[in-house]
PDB file of N, CA and C in Angstrom:
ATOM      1  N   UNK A   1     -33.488  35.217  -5.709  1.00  0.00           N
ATOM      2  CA  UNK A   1     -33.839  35.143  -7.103  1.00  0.00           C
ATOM      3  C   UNK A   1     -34.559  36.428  -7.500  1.00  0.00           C
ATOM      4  N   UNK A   2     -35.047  37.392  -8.547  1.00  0.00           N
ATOM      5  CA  UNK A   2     -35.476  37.803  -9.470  1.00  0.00           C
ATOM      6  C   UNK A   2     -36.295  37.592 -10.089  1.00  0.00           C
ATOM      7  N   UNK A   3     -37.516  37.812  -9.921  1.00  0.00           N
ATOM      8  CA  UNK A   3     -38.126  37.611 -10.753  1.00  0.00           C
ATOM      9  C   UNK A   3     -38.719  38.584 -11.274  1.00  0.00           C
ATOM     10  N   UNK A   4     -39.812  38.486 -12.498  1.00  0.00           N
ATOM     11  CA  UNK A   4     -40.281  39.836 -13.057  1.00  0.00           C
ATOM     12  C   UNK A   4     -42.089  39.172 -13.328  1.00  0.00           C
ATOM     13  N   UNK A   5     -43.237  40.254 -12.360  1.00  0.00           N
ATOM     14  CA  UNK A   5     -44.628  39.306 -13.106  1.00  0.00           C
ATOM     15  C   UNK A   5     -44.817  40.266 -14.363  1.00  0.00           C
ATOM     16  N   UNK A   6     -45.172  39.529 -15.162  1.00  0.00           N
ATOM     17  CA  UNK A   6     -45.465  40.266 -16.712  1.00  0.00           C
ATOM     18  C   UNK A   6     -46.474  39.013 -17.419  1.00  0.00           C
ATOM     19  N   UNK A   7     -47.429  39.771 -17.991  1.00  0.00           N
ATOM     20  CA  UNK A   7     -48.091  38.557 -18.853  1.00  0.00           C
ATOM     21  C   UNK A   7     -47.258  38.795 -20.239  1.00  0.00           C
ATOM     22  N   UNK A   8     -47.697  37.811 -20.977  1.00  0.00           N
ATOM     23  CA  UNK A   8     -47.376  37.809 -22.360  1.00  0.00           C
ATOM     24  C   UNK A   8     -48.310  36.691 -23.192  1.00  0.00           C
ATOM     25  N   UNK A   9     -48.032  36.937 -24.958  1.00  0.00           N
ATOM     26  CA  UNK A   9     -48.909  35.647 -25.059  1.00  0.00           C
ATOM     27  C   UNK A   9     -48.663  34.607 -24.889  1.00  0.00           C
ATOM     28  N   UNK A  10     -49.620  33.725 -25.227  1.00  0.00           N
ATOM     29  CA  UNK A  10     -49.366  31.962 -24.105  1.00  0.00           C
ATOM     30  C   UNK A  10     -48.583  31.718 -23.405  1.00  0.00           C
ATOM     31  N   UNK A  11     -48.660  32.803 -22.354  1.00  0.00           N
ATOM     32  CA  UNK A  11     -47.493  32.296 -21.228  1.00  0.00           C
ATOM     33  C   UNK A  11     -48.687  32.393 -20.401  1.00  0.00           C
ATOM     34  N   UNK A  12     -49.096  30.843 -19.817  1.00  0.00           N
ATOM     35  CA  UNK A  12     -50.351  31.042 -18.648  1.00  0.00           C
ATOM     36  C   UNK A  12     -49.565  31.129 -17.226  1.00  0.00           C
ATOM     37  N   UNK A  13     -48.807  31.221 -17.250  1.00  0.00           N
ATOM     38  CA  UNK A  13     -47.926  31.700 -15.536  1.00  0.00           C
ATOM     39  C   UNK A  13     -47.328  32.824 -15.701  1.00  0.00           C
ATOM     40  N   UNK A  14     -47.272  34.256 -15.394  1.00  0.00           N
ATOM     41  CA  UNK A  14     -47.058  35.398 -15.867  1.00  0.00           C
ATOM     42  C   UNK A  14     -45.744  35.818 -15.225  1.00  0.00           C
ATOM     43  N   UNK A  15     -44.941  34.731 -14.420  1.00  0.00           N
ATOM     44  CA  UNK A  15     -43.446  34.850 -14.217  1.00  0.00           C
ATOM     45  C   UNK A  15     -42.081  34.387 -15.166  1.00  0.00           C
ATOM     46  N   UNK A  16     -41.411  35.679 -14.723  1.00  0.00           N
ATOM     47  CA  UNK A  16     -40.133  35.528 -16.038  1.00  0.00           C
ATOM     48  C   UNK A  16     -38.987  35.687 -14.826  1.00  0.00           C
ATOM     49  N   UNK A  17     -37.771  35.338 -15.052  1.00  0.00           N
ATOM     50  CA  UNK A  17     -36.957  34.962 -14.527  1.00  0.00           C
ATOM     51  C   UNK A  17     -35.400  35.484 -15.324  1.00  0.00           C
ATOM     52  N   UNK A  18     -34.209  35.620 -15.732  1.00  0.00           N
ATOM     53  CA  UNK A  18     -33.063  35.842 -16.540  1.00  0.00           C
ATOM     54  C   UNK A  18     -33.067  35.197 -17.230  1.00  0.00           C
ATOM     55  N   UNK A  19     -33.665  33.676 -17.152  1.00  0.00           N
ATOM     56  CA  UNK A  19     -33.237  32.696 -18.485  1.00  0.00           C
ATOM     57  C   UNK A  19     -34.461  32.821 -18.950  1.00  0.00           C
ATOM     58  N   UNK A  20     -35.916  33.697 -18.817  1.00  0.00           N
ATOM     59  CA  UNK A  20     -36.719  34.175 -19.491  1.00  0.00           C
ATOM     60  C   UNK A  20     -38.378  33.592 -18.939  1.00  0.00           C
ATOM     61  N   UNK A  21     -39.316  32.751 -19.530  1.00  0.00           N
ATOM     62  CA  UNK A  21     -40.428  32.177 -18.470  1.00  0.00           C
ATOM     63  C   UNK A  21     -40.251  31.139 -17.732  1.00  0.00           C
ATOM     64  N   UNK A  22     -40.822  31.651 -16.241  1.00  0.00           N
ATOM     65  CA  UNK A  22     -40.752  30.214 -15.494  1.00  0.00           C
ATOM     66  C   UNK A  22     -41.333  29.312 -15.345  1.00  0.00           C
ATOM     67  N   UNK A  23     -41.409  28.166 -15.227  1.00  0.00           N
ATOM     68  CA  UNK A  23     -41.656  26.841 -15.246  1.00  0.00           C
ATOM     69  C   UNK A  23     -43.095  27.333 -14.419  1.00  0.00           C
ATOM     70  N   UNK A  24     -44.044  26.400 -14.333  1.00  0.00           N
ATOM     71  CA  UNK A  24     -45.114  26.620 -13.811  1.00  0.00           C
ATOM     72  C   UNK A  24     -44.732  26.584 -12.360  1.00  0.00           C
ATOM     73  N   UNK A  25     -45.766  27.171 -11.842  1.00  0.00           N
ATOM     74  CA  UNK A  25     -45.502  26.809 -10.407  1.00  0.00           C
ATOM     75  C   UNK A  25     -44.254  27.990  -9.724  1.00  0.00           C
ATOM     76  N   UNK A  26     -43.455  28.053 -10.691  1.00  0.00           N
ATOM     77  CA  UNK A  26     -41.897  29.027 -10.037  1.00  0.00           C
ATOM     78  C   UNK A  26     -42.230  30.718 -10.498  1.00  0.00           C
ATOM     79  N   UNK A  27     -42.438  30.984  -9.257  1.00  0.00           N
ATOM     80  CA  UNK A  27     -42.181  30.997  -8.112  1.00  0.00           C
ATOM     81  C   UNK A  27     -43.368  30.454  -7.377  1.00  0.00           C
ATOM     82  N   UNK A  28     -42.878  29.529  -6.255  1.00  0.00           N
ATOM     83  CA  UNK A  28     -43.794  29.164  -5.526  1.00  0.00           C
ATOM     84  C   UNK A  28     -44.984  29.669  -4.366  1.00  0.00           C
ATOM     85  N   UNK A  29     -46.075  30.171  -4.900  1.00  0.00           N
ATOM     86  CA  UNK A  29     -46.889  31.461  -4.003  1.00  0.00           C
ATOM     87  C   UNK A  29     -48.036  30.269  -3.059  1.00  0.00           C
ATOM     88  N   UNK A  30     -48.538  31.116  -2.092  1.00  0.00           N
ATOM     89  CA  UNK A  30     -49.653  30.677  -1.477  1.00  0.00           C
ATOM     90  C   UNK A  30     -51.151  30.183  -2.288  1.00  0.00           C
ATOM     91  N   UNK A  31     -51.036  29.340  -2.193  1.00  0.00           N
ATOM     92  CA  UNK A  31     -52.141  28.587  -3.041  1.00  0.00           C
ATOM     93  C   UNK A  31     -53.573  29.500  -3.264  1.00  0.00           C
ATOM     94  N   UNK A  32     -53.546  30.696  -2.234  1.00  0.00           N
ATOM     95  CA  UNK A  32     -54.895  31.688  -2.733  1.00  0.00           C
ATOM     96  C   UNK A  32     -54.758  32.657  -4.088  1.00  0.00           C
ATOM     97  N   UNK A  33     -53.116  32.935  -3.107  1.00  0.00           N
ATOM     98  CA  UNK A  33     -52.394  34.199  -4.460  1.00  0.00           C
ATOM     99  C   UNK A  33     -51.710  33.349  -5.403  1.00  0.00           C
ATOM    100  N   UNK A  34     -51.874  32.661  -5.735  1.00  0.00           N
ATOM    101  CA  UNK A  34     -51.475  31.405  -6.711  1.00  0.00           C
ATOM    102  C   UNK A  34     -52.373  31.914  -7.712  1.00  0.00           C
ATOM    103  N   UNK A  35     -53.750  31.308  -7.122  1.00  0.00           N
ATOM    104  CA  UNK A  35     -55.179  31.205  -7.834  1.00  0.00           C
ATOM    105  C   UNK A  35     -55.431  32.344  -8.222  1.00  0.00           C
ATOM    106  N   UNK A  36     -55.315  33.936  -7.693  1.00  0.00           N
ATOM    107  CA  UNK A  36     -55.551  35.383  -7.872  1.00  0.00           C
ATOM    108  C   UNK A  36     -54.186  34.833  -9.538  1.00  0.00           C
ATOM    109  N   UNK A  37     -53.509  35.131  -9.513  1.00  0.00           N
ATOM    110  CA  UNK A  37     -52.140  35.389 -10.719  1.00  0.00           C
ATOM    111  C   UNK A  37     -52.688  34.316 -11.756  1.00  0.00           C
ATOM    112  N   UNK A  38     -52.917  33.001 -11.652  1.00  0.00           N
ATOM    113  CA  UNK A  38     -53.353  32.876 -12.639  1.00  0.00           C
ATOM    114  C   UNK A  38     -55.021  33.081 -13.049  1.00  0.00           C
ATOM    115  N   UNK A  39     -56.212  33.091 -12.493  1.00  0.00           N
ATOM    116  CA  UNK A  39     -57.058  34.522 -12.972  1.00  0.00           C
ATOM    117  C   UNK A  39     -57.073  35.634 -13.768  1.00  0.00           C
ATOM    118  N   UNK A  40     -55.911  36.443 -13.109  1.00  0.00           N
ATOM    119  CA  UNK A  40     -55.539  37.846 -13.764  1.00  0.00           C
ATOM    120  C   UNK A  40     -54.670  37.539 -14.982  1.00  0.00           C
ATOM    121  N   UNK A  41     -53.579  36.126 -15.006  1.00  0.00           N
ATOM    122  CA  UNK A  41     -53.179  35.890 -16.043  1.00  0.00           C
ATOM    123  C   UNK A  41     -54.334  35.386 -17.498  1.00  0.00           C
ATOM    124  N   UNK A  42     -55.068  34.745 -16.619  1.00  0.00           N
ATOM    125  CA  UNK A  42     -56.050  33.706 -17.630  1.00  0.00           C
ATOM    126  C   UNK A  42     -57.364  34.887 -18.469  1.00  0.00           C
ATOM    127  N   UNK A  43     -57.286  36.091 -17.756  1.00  0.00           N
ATOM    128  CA  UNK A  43     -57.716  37.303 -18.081  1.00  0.00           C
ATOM    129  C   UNK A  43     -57.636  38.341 -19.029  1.00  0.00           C
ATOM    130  N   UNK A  44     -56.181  38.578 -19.032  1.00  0.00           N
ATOM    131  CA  UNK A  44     -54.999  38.861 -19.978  1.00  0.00           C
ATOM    132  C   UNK A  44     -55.181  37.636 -21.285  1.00  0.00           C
ATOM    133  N   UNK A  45     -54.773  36.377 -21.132  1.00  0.00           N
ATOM    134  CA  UNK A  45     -55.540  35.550 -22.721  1.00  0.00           C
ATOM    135  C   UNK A  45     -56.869  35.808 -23.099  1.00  0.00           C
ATOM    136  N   UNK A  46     -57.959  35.812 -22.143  1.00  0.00           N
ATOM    137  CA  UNK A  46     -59.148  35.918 -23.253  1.00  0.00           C
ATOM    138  C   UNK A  46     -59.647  37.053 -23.380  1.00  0.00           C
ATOM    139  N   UNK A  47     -59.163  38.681 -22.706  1.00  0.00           N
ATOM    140  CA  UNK A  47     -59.504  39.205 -23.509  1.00  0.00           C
ATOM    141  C   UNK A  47     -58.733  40.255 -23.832  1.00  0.00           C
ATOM    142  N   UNK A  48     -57.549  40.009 -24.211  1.00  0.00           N
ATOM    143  CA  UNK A  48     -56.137  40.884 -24.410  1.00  0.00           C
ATOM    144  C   UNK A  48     -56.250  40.616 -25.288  1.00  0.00           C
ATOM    145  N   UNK A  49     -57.008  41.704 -27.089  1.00  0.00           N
ATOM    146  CA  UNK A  49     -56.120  41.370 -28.340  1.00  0.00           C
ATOM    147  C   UNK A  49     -55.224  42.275 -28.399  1.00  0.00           C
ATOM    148  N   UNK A  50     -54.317  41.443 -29.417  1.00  0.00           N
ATOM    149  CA  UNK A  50     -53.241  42.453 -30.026  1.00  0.00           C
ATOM    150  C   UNK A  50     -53.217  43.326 -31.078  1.00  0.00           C
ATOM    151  N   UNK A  51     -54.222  43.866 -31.188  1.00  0.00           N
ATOM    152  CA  UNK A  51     -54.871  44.689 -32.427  1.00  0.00           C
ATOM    153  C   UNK A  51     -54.987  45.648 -32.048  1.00  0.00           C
ATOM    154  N   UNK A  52     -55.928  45.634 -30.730  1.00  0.00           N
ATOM    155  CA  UNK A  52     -56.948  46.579 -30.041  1.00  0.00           C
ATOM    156  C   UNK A  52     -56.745  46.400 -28.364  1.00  0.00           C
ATOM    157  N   UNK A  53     -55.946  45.810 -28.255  1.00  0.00           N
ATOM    158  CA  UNK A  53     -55.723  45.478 -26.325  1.00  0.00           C
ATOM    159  C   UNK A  53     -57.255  45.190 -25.952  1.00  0.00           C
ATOM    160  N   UNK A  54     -57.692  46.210 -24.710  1.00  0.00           N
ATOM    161  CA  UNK A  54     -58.847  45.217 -24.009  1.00  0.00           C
ATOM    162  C   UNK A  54     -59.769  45.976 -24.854  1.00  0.00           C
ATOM    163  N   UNK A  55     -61.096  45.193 -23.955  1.00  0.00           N
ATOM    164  CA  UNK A  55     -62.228  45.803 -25.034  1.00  0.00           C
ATOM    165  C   UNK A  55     -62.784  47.105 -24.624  1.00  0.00           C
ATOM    166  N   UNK A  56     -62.563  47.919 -23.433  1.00  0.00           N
ATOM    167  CA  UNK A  56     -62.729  48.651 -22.713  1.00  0.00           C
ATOM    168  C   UNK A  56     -61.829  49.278 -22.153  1.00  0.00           C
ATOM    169  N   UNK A  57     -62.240  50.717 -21.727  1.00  0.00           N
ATOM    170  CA  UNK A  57     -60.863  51.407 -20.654  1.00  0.00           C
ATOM    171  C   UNK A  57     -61.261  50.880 -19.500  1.00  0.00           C
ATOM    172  N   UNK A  58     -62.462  50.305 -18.917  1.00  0.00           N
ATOM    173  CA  UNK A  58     -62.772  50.190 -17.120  1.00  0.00           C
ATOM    174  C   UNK A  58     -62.160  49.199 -16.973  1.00  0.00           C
ATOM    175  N   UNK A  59     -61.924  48.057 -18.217  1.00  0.00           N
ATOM    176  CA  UNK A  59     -61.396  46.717 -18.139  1.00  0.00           C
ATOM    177  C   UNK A  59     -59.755  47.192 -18.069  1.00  0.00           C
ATOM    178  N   UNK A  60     -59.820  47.730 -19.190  1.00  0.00           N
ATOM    179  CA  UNK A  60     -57.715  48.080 -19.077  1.00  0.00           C
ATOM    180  C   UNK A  60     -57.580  48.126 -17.844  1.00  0.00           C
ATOM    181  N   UNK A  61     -58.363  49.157 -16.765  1.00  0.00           N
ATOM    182  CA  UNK A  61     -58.192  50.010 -15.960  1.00  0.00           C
ATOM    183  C   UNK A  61     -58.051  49.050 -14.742  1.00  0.00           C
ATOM    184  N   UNK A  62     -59.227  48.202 -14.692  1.00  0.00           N
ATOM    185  CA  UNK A  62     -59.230  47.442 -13.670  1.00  0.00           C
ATOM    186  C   UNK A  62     -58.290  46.034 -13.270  1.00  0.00           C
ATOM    187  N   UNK A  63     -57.502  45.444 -14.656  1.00  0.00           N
ATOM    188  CA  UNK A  63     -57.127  44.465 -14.787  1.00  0.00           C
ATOM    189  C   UNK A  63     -55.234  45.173 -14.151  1.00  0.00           C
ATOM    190  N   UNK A  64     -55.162  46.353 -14.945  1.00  0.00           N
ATOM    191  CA  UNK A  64     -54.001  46.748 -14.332  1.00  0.00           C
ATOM    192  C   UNK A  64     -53.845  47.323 -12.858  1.00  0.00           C
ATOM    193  N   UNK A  65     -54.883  47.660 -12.022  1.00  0.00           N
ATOM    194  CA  UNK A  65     -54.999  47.940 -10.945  1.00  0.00           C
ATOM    195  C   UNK A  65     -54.742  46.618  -9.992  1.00  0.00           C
ATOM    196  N   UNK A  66     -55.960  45.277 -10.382  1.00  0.00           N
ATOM    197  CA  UNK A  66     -55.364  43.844 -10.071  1.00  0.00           C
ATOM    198  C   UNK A  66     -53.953  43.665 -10.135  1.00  0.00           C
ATOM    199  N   UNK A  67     -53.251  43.881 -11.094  1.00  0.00           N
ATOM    200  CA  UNK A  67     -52.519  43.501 -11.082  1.00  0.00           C
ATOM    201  C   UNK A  67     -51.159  44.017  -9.875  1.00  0.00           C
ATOM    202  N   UNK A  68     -51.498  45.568 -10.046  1.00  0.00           N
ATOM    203  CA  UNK A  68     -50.516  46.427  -9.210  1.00  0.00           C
ATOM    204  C   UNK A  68     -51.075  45.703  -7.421  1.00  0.00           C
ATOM    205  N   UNK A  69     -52.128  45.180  -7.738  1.00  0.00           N
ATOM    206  CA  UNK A  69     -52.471  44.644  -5.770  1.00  0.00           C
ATOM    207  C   UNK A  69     -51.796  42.905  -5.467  1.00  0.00           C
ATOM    208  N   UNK A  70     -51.856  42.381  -6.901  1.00  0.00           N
ATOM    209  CA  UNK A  70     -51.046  41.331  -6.572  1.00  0.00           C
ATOM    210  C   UNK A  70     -49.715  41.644  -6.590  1.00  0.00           C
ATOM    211  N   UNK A  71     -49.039  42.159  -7.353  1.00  0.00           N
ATOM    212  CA  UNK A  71     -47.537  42.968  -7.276  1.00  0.00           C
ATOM    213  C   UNK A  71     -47.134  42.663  -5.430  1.00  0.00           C
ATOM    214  N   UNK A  72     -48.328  43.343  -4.969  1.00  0.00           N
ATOM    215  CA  UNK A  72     -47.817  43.887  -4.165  1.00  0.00           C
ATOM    216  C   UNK A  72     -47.800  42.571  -2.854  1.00  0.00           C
ATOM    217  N   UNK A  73     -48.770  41.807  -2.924  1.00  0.00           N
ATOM    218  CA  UNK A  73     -48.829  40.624  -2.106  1.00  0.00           C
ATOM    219  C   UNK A  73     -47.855  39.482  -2.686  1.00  0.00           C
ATOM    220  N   UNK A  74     -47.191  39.603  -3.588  1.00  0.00           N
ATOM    221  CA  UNK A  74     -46.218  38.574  -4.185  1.00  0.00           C
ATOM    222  C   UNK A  74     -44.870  39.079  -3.849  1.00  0.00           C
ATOM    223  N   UNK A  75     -44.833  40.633  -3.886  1.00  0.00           N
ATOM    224  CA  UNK A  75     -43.539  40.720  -2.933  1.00  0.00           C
ATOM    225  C   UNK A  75     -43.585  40.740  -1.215  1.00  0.00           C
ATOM    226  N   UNK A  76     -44.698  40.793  -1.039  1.00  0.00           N
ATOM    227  CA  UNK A  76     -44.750  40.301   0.595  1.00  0.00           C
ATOM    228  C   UNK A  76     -44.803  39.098   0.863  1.00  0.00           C
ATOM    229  N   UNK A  77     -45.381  37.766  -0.237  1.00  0.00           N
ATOM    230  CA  UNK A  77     -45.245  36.564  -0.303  1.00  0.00           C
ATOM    231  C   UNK A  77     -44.084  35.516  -0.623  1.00  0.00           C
ATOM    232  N   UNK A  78     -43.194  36.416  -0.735  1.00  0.00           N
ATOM    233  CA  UNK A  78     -41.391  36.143  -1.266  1.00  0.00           C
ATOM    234  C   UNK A  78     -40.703  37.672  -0.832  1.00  0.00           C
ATOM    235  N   UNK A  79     -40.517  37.389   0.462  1.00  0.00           N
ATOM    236  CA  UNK A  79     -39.453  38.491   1.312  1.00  0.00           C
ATOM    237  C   UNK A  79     -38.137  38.212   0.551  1.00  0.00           C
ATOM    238  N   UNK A  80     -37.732  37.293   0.151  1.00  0.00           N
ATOM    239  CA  UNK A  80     -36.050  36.594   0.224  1.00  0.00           C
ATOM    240  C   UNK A  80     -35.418  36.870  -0.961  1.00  0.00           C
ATOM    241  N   UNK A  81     -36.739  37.178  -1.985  1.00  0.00           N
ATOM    242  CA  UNK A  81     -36.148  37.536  -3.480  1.00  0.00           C
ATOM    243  C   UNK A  81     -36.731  39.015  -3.694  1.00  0.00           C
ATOM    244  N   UNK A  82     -36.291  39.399  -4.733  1.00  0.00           N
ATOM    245  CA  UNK A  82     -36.943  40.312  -5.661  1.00  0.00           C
ATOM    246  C   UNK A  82     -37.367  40.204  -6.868  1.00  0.00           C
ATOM    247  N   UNK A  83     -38.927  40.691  -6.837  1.00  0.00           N
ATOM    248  CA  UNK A  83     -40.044  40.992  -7.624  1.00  0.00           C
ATOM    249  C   UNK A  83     -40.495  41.992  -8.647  1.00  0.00           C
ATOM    250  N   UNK A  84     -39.837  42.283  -9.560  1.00  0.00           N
ATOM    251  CA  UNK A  84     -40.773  43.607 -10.697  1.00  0.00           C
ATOM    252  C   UNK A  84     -41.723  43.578 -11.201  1.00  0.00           C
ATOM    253  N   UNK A  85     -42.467  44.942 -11.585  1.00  0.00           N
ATOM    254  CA  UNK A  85     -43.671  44.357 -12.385  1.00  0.00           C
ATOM    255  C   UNK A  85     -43.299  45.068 -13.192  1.00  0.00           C
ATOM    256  N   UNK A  86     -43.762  44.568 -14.802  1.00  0.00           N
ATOM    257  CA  UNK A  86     -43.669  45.100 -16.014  1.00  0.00           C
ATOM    258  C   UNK A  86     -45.512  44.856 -16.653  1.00  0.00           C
ATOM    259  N   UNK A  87     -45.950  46.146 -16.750  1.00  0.00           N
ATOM    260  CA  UNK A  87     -47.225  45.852 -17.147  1.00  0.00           C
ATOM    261  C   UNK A  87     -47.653  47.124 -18.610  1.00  0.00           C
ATOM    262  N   UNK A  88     -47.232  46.182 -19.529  1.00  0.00           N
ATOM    263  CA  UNK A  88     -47.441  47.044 -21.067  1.00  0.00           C
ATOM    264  C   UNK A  88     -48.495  46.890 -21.791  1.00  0.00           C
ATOM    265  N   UNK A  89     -49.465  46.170 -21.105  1.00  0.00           N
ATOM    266  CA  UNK A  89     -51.136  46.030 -22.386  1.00  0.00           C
ATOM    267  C   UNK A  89     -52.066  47.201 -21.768  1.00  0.00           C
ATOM    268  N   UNK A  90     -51.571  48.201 -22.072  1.00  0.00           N
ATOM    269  CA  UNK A  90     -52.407  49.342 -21.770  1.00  0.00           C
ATOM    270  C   UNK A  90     -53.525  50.052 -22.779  1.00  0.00           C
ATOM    271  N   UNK A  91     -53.390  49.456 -23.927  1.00  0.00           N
ATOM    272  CA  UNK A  91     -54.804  49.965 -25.311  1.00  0.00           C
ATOM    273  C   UNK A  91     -55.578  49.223 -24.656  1.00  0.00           C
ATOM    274  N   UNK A  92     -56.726  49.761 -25.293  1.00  0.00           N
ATOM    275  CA  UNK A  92     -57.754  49.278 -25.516  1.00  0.00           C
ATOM    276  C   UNK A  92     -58.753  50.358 -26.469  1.00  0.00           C
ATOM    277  N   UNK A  93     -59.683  49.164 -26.821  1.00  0.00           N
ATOM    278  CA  UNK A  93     -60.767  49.938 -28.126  1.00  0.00           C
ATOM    279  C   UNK A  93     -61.515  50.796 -27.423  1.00  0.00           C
ATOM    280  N   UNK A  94     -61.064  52.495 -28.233  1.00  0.00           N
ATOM    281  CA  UNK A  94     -62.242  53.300 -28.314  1.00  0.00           C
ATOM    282  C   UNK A  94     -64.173  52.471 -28.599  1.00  0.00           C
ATOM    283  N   UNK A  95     -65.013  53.086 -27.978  1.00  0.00           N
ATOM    284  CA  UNK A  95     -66.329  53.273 -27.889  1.00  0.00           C
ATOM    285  C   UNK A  95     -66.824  53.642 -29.437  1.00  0.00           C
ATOM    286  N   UNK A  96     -67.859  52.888 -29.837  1.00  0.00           N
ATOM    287  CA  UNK A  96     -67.976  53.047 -30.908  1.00  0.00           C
ATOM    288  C   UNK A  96     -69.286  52.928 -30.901  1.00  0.00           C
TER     289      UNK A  96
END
């Protein structure tokens, strides 16, 4: 299977698939890196606007770095398929 991790809005499971988001749970990960993806997803809702992205660059900075380390344990956690990451909430508000 294919899959792609990407957040988006109200999608609290940040996997997409060809026929588009997957069902909770799919793909099925290790119940630690389970808990890490939705975190980093549940992260992405409260403080991802769409105006202004995050509220900070250390936050942009750090949330997309998370993300590139789970990337990377979700394709070692599913040898059998393939995994992309698509990661586009890169604004965030200038310092004011």
């Amino acid at each position: 299977m294919h899959y792609r991790l990407m957040n988006d809005y109200g999608a609290l499971w940040p996997f997409w698939a060809q026929g588009g988001l997957c069902g909770d749970g799919d793909p099925r990960l290790p119940p630690d890196l389970e808990r890490e993806v939705r975190d980093w997803s549940d992260q992405f809702g409260r403080l991802f606007e769409w105006q202004h992205g995050w509220p900070d660059q250390a936050t942009a900075e750090a949330h997309r770095a998370e993300g590139e380390r789970l990337y990377t344990e979700i394709q070692h956690a599913l040898p059998d398929d393939t995994v992309g990451f698509q990661y586009w909430e890169i604004a965030w508000r200038p310092a004011q």
